[in-house]
Protein backbone atom coordinates (compact mmCIF):
# COMPACT_ATOMS: atom_id res chain seq x y z
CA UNK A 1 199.70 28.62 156.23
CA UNK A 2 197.42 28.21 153.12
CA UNK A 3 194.38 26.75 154.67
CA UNK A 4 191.26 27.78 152.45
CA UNK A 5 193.19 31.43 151.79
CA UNK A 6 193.49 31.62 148.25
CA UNK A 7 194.21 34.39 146.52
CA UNK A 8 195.66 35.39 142.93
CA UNK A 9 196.80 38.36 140.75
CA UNK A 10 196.59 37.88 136.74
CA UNK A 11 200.23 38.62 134.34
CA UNK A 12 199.43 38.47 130.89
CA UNK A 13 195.79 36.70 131.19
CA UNK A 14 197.84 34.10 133.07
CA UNK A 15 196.79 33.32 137.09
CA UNK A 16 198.99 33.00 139.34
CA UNK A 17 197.76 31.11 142.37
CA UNK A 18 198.81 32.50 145.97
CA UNK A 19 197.38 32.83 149.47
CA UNK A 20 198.13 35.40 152.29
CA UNK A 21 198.98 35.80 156.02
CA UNK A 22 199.05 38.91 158.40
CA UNK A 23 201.69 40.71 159.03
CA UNK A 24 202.83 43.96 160.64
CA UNK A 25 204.65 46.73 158.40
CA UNK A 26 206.50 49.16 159.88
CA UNK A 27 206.02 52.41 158.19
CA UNK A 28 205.61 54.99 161.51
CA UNK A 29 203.12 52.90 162.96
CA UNK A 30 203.23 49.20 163.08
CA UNK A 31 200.46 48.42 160.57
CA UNK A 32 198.67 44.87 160.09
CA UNK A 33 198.06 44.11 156.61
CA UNK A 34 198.09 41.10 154.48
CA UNK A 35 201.41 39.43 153.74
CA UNK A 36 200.32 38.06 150.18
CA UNK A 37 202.51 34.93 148.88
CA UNK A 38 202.48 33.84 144.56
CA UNK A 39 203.25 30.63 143.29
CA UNK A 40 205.65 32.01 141.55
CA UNK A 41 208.24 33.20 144.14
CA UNK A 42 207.15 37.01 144.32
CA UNK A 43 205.87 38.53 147.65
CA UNK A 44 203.48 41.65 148.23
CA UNK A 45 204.52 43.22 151.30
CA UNK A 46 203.02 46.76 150.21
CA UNK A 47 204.55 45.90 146.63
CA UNK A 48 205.79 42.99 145.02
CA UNK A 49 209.21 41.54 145.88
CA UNK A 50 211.34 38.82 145.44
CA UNK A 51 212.35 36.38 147.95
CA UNK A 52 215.47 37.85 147.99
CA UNK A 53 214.29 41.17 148.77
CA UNK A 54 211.45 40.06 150.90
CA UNK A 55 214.59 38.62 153.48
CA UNK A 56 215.82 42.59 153.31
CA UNK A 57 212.68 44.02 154.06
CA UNK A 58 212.67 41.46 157.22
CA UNK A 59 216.34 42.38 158.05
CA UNK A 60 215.17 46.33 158.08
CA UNK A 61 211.89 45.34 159.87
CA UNK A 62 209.99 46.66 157.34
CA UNK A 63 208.26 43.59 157.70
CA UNK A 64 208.55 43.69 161.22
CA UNK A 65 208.52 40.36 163.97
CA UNK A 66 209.84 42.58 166.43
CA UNK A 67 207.05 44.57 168.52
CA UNK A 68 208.44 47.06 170.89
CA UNK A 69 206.43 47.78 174.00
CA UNK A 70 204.60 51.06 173.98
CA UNK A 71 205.12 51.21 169.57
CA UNK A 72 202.11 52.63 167.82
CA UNK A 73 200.25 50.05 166.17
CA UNK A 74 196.79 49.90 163.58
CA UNK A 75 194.84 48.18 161.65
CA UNK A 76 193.27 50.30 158.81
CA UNK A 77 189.74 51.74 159.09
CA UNK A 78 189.33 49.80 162.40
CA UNK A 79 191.37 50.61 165.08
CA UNK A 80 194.87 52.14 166.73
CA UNK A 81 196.39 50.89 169.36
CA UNK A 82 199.75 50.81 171.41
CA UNK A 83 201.18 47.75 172.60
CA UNK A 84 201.59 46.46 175.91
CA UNK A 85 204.08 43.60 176.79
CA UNK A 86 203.54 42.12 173.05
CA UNK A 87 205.31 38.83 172.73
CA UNK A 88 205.90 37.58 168.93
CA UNK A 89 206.21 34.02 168.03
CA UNK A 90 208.26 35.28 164.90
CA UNK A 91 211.33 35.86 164.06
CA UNK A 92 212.52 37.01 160.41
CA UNK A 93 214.45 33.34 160.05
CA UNK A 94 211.25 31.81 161.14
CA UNK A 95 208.78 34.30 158.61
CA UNK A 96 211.18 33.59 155.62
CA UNK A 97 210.69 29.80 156.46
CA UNK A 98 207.46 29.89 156.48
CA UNK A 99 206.94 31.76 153.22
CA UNK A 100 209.66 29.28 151.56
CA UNK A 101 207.50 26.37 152.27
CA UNK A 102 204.16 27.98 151.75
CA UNK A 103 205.52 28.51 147.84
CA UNK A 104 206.70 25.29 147.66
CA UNK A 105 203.04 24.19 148.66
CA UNK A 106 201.65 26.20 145.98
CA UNK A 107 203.86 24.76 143.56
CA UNK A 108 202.74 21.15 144.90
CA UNK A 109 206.58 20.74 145.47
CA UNK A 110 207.48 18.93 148.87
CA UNK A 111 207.74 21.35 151.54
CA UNK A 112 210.39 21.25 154.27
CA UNK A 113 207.80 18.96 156.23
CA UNK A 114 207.17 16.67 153.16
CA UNK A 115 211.68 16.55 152.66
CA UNK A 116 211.80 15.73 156.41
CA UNK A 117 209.51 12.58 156.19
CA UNK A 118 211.23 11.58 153.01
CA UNK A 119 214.66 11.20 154.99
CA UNK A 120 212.46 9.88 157.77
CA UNK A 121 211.82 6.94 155.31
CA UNK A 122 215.36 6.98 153.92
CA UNK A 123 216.32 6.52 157.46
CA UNK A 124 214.00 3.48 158.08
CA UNK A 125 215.04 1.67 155.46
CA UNK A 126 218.26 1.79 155.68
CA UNK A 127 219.01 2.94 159.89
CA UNK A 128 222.20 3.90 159.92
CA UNK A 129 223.83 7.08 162.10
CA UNK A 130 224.34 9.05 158.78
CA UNK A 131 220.96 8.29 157.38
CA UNK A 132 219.56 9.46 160.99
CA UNK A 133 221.67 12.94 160.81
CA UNK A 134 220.12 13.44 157.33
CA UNK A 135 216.65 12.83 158.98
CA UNK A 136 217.48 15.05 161.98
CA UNK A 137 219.21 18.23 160.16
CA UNK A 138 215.80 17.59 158.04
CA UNK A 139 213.59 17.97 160.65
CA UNK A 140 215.44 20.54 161.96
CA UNK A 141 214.67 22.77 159.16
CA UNK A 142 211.68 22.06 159.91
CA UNK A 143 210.16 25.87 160.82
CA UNK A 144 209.63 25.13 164.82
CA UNK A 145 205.97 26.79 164.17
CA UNK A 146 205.19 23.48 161.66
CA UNK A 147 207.27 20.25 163.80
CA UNK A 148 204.42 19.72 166.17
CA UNK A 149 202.16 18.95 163.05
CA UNK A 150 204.48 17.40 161.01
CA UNK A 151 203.22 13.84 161.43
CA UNK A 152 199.47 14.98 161.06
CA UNK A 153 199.01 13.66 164.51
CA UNK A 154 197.16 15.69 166.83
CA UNK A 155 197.37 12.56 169.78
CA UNK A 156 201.06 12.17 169.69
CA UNK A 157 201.99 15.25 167.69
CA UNK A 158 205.60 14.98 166.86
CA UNK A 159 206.84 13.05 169.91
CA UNK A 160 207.64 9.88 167.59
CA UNK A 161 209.59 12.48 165.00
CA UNK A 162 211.73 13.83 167.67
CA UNK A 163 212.49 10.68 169.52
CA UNK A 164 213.44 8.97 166.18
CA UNK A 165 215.75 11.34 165.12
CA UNK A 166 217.37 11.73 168.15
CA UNK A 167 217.97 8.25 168.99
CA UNK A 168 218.67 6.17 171.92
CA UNK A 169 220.75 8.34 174.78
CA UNK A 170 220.13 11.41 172.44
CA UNK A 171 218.19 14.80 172.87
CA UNK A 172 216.03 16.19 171.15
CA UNK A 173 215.02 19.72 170.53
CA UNK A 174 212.90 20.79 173.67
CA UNK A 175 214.62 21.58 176.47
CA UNK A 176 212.20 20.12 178.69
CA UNK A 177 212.65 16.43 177.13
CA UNK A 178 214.34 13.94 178.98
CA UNK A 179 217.44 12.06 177.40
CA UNK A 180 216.06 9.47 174.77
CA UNK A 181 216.01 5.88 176.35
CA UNK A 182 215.77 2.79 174.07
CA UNK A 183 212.29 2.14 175.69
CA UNK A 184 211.28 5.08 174.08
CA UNK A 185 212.91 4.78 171.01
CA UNK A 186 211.61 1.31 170.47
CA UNK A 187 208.50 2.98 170.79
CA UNK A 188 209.04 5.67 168.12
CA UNK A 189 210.19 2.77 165.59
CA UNK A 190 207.27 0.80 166.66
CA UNK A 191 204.79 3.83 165.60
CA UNK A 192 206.28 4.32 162.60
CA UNK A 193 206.60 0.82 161.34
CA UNK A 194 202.76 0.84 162.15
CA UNK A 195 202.36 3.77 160.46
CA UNK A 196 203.79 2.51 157.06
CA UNK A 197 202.53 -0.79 157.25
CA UNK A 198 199.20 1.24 157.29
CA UNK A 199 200.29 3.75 154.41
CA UNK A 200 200.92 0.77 152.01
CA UNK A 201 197.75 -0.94 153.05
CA UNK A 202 196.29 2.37 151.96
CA UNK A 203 198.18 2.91 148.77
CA UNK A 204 197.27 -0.69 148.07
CA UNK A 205 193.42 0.04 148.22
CA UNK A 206 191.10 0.66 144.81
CA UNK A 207 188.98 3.62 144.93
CA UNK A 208 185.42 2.67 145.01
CA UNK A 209 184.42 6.09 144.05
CA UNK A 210 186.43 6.27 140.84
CA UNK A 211 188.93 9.25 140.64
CA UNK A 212 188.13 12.60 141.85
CA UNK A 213 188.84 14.82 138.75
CA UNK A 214 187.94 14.03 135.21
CA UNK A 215 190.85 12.14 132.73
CA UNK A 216 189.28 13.33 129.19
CA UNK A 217 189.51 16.62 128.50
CA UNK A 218 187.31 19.37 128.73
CA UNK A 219 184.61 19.62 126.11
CA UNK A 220 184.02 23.34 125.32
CA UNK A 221 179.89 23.70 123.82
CA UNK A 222 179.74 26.80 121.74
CA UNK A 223 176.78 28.31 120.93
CA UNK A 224 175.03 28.65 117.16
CA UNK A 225 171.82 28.69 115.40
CA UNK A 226 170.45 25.66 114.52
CA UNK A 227 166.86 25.04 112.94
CA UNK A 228 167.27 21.64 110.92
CA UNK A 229 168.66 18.02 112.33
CA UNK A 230 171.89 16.58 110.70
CA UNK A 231 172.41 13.31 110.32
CA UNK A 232 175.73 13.65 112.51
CA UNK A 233 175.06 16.37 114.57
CA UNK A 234 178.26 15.95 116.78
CA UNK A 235 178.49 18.26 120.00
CA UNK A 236 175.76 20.94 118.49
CA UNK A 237 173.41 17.73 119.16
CA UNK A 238 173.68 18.64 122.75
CA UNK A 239 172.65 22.50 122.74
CA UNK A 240 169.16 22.76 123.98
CA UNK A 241 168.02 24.85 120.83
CA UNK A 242 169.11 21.50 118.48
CA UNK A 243 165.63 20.68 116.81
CA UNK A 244 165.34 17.38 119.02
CA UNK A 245 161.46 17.37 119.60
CA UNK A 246 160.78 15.76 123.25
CA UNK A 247 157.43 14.93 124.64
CA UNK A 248 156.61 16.11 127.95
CA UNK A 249 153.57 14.58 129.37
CA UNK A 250 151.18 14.82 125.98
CA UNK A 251 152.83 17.81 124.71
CA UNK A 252 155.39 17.47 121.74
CA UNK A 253 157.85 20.71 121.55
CA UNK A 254 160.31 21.28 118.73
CA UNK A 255 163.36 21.42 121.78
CA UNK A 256 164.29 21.66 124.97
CA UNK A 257 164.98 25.40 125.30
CA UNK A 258 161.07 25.44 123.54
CA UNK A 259 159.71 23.32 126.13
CA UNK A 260 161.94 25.14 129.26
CA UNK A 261 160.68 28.68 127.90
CA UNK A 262 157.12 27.68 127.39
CA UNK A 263 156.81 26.04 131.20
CA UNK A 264 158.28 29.41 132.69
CA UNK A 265 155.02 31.31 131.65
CA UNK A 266 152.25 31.88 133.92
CA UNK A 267 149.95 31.90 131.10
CA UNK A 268 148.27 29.40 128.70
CA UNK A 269 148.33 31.51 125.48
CA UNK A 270 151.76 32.52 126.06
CA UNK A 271 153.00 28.89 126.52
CA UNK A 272 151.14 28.01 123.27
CA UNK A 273 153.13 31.12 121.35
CA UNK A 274 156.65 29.84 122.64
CA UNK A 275 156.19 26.40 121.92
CA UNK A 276 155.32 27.07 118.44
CA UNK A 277 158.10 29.71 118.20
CA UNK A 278 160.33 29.14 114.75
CA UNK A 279 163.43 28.49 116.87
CA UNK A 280 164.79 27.91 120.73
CA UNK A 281 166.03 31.42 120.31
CA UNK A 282 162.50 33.37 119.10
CA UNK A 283 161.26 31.37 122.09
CA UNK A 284 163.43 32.43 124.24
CA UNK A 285 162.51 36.11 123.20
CA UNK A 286 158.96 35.61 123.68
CA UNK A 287 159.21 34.34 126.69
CA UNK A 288 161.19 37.29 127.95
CA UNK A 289 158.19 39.82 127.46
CA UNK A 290 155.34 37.76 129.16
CA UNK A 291 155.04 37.27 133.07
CA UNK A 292 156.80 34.19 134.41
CA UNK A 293 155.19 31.25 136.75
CA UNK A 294 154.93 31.91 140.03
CA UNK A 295 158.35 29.88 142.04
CA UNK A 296 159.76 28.92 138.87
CA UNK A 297 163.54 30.48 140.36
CA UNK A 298 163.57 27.41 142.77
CA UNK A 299 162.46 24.79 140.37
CA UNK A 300 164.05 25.85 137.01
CA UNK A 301 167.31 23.83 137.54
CA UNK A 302 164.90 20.59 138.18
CA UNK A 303 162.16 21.43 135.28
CA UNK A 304 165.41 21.60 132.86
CA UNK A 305 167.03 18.05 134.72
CA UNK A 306 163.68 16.78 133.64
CA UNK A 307 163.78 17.81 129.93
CA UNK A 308 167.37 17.06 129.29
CA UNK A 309 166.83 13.33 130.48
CA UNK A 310 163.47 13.16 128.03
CA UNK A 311 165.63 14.58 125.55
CA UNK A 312 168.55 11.71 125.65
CA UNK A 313 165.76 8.75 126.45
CA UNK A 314 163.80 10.10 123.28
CA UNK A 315 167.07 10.37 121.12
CA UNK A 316 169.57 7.18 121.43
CA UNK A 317 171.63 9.19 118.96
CA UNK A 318 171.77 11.98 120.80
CA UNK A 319 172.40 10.08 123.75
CA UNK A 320 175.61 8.28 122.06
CA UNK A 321 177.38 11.67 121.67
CA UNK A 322 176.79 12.49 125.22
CA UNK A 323 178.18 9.56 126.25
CA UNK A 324 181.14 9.72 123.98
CA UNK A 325 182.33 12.85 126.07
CA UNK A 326 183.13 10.18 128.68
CA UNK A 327 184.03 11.98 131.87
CA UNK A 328 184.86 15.48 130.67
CA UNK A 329 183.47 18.45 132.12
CA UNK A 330 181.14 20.05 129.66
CA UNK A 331 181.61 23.62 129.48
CA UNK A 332 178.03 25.06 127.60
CA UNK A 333 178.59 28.76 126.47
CA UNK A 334 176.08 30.96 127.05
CA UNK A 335 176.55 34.47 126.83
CA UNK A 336 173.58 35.92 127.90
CA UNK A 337 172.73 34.09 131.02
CA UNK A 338 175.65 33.57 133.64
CA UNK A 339 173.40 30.89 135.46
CA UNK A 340 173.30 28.62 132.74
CA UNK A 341 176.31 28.84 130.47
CA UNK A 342 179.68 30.02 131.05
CA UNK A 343 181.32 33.06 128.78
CA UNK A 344 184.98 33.66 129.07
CA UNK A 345 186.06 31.94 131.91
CA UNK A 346 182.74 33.29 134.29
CA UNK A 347 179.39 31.53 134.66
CA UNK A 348 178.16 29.22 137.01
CA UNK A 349 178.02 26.84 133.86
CA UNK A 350 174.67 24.68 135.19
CA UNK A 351 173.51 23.47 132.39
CA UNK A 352 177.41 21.68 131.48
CA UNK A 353 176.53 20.24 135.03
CA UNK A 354 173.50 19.24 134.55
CA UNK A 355 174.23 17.35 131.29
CA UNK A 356 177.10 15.47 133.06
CA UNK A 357 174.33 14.45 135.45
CA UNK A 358 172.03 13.00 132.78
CA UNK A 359 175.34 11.68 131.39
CA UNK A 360 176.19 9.82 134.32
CA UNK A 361 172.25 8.60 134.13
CA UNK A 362 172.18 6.71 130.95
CA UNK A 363 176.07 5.02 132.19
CA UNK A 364 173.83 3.84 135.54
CA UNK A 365 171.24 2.59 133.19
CA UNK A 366 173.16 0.71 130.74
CA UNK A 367 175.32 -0.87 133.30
CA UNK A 368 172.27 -2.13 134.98
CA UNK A 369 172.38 -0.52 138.33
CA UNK A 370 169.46 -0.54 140.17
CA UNK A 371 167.66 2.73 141.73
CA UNK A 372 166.40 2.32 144.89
C-alpha cells in the first residue's frame, strides 16, 4: 500500500510520517477521496480518527466497500458518475487489514506478511503439526489482497507458502487447488530450504559499497562573519567566507565565496572590485548589482566543486577538519540562498553536498586509489 506515497501532517513541530490510498465516502454520493494513514495510528477519512473509530466508520459505510448498482458516485472537480455492475475487491475486514499493516510498515514494525514468514521459519526449524498451524493461522491473516506477494515472488507467487502450510493431503485456501500431495510438498520444502540457504549466503556477504546512510552524526555549519584566520579554526574553517586565500589559475583571492562571486561577472572591472572586496560578504553584495556571465546557472555548482577542492589541496589544515567530520552529512546554513545552504529545515543544502564530495576526494587520495 505505501509504494512511493508519502505523505505527513506536523503536531507540535513534530512529523508524522504517513501515506494514503483511495477510497469512497459515502456522504449522499459515493465520493473518492484519499484515505490518508499516520504512523501514529490515526486515520483521515474526512477527519482524523482512531483505528477504533475508523472500524465504525467502515461498519456504517461511511467509508464505504460496498457499491450499489445505479448509486451516485464523484470524484471532485472532475467528474460524476453512476455505477453500473461495480464489483469491489473490499470488504471492511479486508480495508481495516490493510490499514493495520500499512501502520505497522510505517512504524518499520513487521507487518502481518513479515509475522507470517517468521512462523514460516519457526516452522522449518522445528516441523512439527503445531508449529505448521502457527504458520498457517499466520498466513491466514494474511489480508488475501497481500498472500500472492508475500514471498516477493512474482514466478511462483505464493504457491510454495500455501502448499507448506497446508501440508501433505491438506488444502489450502483456493478453492480451485487440488489436495496437497507429498510430491508437491517436497517441492515447497525444497524452495524454501533453497531460499534460506540463499538468505544466509546473503546475510553472510560484506558490502562493497560501505553502508548506505551515514554513522557520525550530522554536522550543522552555521553561518558568521569572519575576516581574520585562527590558528584552530574548527568547523568555521569550512565556510566559504573563512579568509583561506586559494589560487585559481594565476589569480590569488582572499576566499572562496571571493573567487565564486568574482567568476559570476560578465565583466573585467567588476571581477577586479569583488575580488578585492574587504570580506566574502561585501563581495557577495557587489556582485549582486553588476550583470552576471552569460550560462553561469548551469556551471555554478561545478565552478564552486572546483574552488572548494583548491581550497582543501591549498590548506592541509583545513583539509584535516573536513576530514574529521568523517561521514556526516554537512548541513551549511545559508539563509539567503535556498540553493546553496539550508535554513530551518528547507534548502536544497548543495554546498553541504558538495563539501562531502571534496571530502570523499582527499579519503580517495590518501588511500591511494587511482583515477582512471
Amino acid at each position: 500500500m505505501i509504494r512511493n506515497r508519502v505523505t505527513y501532517r506536523t503536531v507540535d513541530g513534530v512529523r508524522i510520517p504517513g501515506t494514503w490510498r483511495h477510497v469512497f465516502i459515502h456522504n449522499g454520493r459515493y465520493l473518492l477521496t484519499d484515505l490518508r494513514i499516520y504512523a501514529d495510528g490515526l486515520v483521515d477519512c474526512w477527519g482524523l480518527v482512531t483505528l477504533e473509530e475508523f472500524e465504525e466508520k467502515l461498519r456504517s459505510g461511511w467509508v464505504a466497500t460496498d457499491l450499489p448498482d445505479g448509486a451516485p458516485a464523484a470524484a471532485h472537480g472532475m467528474a460524476r458518475w453512476k455505477f453500473s455492475e461495480p464489483r469491489s475487491q473490499l470488504t471492511p475486514e479486508l480495508l481495516l487489514a490493510e490499514v493495520k499493516d500499512t501502520i505497522d510498515q510505517l512504524n518499520d514494525r513487521p507487518d502481518s506478511t513479515g509475522r507470517c514468514l517468521a512462523a514460516v521459519d519457526a516452522f522449518l526449524e522445528d516441523r512439527t503439526e503445531e508449529n505448521r498451524a502457527l504458520a498457517r493461522d499466520a498466513f491466514l491473516a494474511v489480508p488475501v489482497t497481500k498472500r500472492r506477494f508475500a514471498l516477493g515472488d512474482m514466478d511462483r507467487k505464493d504457491w510454495p507458502l500455501r502448499v507448506l502450510v497446508a501440508g501433505p493431503g491438506g488444502r489450502t485456501y483456493l478453492s480451485f487447488d487440488e489436495q496437497v500431495t507429498q510430491e508437491d510438498y517436497d517441492r515447497a520444502l525444497a524452495y524454501f530450504e533453497e531460499r534460506s540457504r540463499l538468505k544466509a549466503e546473503w546475510q553472510t556477504r560484506t558490502s562493497a559499497d560501505g553502508p548506505a546512510t551515514p554513522y557520525a552524526p550530522a554536522v550543522y555549519l552555521p553561518p558568521f562573519a569572519a575576516k581574520e584566520r585562527g590558528m584552530d579554526p574548527g568547523l568555521r574553517g569550512l565556510r566559504n567566507d573563512y579568509p583561506a586565500p586559494i589560487t585559481v589559475g594565476e589569480v590569488d583571492y582572499p576566499s572562496v565565496a571571493h573567487a565564486y562571486w568574482a567568476l559570476s561577472l560578465a565583466r573585467p572591472e567588476d571581477h577586479d572590485a569583488v575580488a578585492t572586496a574587504d570580506s566574502g560578504a561585501a563581495a557577495q553584495e557587489i556582485a549582486a548589482g553588476a550583470p552576471c556571465r552569460e550560462g553561469w546557472e548551469q556551471a555554478r555548482t561545478a565552478v564552486m566543486t572546483s574552488l572548494l577542492r583548491a581550497k582543501y589541496e591549498q590548506h592541509s589544515e583545513l583539509a584535516a577538519i573536513l576530514l574529521a567530520t568523517n561521514d556526516s552529512t554537512l548541513l551549511y546554513e545559508d539563509v539567503y540562498s535556498s540553493f546553496w545552504g539550508e535554513s530551518g529545515g528547507r534548502g536544497r543544502n548543495w554546498l553541504g553536498r558538495l563539501l562531502e564530495l571534496v571530502r570523499s576526494d582527499l579519503h580517495m587520495h590518501r588511500s591511494g586509489i587511482p583515477v582512471l
